[in-house]
C-alpha atoms as a PDB file:
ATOM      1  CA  UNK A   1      97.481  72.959  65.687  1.00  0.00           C
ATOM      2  CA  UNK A   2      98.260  69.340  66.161  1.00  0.00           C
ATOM      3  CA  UNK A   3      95.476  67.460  67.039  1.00  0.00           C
ATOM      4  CA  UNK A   4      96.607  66.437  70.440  1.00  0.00           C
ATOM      5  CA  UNK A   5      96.809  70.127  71.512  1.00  0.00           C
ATOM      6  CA  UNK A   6      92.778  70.564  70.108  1.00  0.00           C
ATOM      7  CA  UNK A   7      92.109  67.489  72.453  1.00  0.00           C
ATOM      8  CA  UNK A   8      93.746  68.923  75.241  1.00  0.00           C
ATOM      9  CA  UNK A   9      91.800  71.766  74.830  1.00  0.00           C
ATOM     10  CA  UNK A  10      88.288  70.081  74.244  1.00  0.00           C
ATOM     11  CA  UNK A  11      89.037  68.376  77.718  1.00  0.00           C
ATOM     12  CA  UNK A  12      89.979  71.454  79.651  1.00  0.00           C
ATOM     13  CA  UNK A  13      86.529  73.561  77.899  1.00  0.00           C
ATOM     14  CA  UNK A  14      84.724  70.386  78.854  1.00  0.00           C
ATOM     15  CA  UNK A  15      85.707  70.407  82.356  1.00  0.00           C
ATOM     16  CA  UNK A  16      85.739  74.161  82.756  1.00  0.00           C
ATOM     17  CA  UNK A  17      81.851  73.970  81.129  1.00  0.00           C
ATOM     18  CA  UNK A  18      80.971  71.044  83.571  1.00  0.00           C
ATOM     19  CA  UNK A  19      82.320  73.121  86.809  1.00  0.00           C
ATOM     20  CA  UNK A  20      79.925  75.924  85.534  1.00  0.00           C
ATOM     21  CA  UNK A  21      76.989  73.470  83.926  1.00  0.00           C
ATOM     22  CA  UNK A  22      73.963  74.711  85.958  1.00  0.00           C
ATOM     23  CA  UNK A  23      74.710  78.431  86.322  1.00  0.00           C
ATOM     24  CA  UNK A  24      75.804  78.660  82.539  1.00  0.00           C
ATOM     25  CA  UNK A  25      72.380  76.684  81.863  1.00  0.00           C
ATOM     26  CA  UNK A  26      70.337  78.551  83.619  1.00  0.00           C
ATOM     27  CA  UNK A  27      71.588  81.506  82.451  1.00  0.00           C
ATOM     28  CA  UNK A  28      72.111  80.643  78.742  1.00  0.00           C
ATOM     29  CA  UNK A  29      70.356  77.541  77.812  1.00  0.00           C
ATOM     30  CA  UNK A  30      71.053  77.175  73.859  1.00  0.00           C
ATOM     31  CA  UNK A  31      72.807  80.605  73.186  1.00  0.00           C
ATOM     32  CA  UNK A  32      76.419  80.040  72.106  1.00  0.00           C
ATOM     33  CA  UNK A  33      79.102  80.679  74.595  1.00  0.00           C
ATOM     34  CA  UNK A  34      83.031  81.285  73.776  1.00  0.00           C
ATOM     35  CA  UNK A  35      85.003  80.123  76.823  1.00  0.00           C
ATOM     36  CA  UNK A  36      88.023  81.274  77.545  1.00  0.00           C
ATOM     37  CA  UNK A  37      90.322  78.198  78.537  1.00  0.00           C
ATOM     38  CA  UNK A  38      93.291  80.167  79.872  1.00  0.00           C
ATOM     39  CA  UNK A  39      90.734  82.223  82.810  1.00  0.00           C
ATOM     40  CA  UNK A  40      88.026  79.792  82.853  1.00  0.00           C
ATOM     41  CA  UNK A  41      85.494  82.575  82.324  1.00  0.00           C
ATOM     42  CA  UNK A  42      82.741  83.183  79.488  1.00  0.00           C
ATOM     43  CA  UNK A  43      84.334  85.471  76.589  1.00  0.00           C
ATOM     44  CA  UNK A  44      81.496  85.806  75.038  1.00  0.00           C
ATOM     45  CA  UNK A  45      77.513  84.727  75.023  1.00  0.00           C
ATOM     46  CA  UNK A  46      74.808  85.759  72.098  1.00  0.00           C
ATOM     47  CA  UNK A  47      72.489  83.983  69.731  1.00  0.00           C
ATOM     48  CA  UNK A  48      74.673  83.259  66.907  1.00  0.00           C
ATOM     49  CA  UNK A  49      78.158  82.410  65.856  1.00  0.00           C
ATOM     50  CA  UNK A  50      78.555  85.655  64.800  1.00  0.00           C
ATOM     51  CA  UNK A  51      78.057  87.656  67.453  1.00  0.00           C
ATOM     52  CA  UNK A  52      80.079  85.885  69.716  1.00  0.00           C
ATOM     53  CA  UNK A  53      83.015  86.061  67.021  1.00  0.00           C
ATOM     54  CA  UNK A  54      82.710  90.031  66.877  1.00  0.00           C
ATOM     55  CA  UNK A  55      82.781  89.905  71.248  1.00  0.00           C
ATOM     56  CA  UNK A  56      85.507  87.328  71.129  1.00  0.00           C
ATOM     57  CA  UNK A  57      87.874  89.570  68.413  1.00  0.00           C
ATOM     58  CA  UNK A  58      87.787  92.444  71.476  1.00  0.00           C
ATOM     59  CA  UNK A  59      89.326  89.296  73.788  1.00  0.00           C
ATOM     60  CA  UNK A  60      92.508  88.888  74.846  1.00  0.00           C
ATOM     61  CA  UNK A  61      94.348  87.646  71.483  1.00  0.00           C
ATOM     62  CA  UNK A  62      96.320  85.438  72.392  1.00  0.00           C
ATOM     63  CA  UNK A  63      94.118  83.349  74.874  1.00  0.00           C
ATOM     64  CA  UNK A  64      92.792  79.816  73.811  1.00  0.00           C
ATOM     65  CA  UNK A  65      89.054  80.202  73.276  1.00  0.00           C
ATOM     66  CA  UNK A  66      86.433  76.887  72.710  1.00  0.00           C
ATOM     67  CA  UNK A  67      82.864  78.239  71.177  1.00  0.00           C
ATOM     68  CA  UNK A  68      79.820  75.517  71.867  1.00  0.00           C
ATOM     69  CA  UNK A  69      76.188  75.890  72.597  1.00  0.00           C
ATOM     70  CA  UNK A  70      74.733  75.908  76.041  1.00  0.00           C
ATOM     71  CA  UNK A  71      73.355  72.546  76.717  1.00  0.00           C
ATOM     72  CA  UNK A  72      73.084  68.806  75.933  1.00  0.00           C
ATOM     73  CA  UNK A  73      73.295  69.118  72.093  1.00  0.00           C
ATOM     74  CA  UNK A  74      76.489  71.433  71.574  1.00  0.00           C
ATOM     75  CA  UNK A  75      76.671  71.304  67.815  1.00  0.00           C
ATOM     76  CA  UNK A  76      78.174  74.282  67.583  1.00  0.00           C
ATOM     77  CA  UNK A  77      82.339  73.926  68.237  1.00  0.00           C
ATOM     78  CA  UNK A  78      85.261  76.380  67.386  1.00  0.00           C
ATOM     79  CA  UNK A  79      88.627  76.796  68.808  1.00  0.00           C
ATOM     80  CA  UNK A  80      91.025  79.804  68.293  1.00  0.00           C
END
């Protein structure tokens, strides 16, 4: 993936995260989240890395998905 593309799609997670910021915080506050950029809606949500990977492999394959952690420190980053 050409690293244009993987800032396009930081942007859109970014802006899709920020249009759902206090629900998703709330909600979720330092689990890790997989969002999936194509709906726009959560893919995924548990406590590690992990567990979101084995929620996100029953996902839609072929949708764009951003992983982060729920809140001001989101360390944790993955795209597929």
């Amino acid at each position: 993936m050409r690293k244009e593309d993987l800032d396009i799609i930081v942007k859109q997670a970014d802006q899709i995260y920020a249009k759902h910021k206090k629900e998703w915080e709330s909600m979720y506050m330092n689990k890790i989240i997989a969002i999936d950029i194509d709906t726009g809606t959560l893919a995924g949500v548990a406590e590690s890395i992990k567990e979101v990977d084995m929620q996100v492999d029953s996902h839609k394959k072929d949708h764009r998905i951003f992983v982060r952690r729920v809140g001001s420190k989101p360390e944790v980053a993955r795209i597929r």
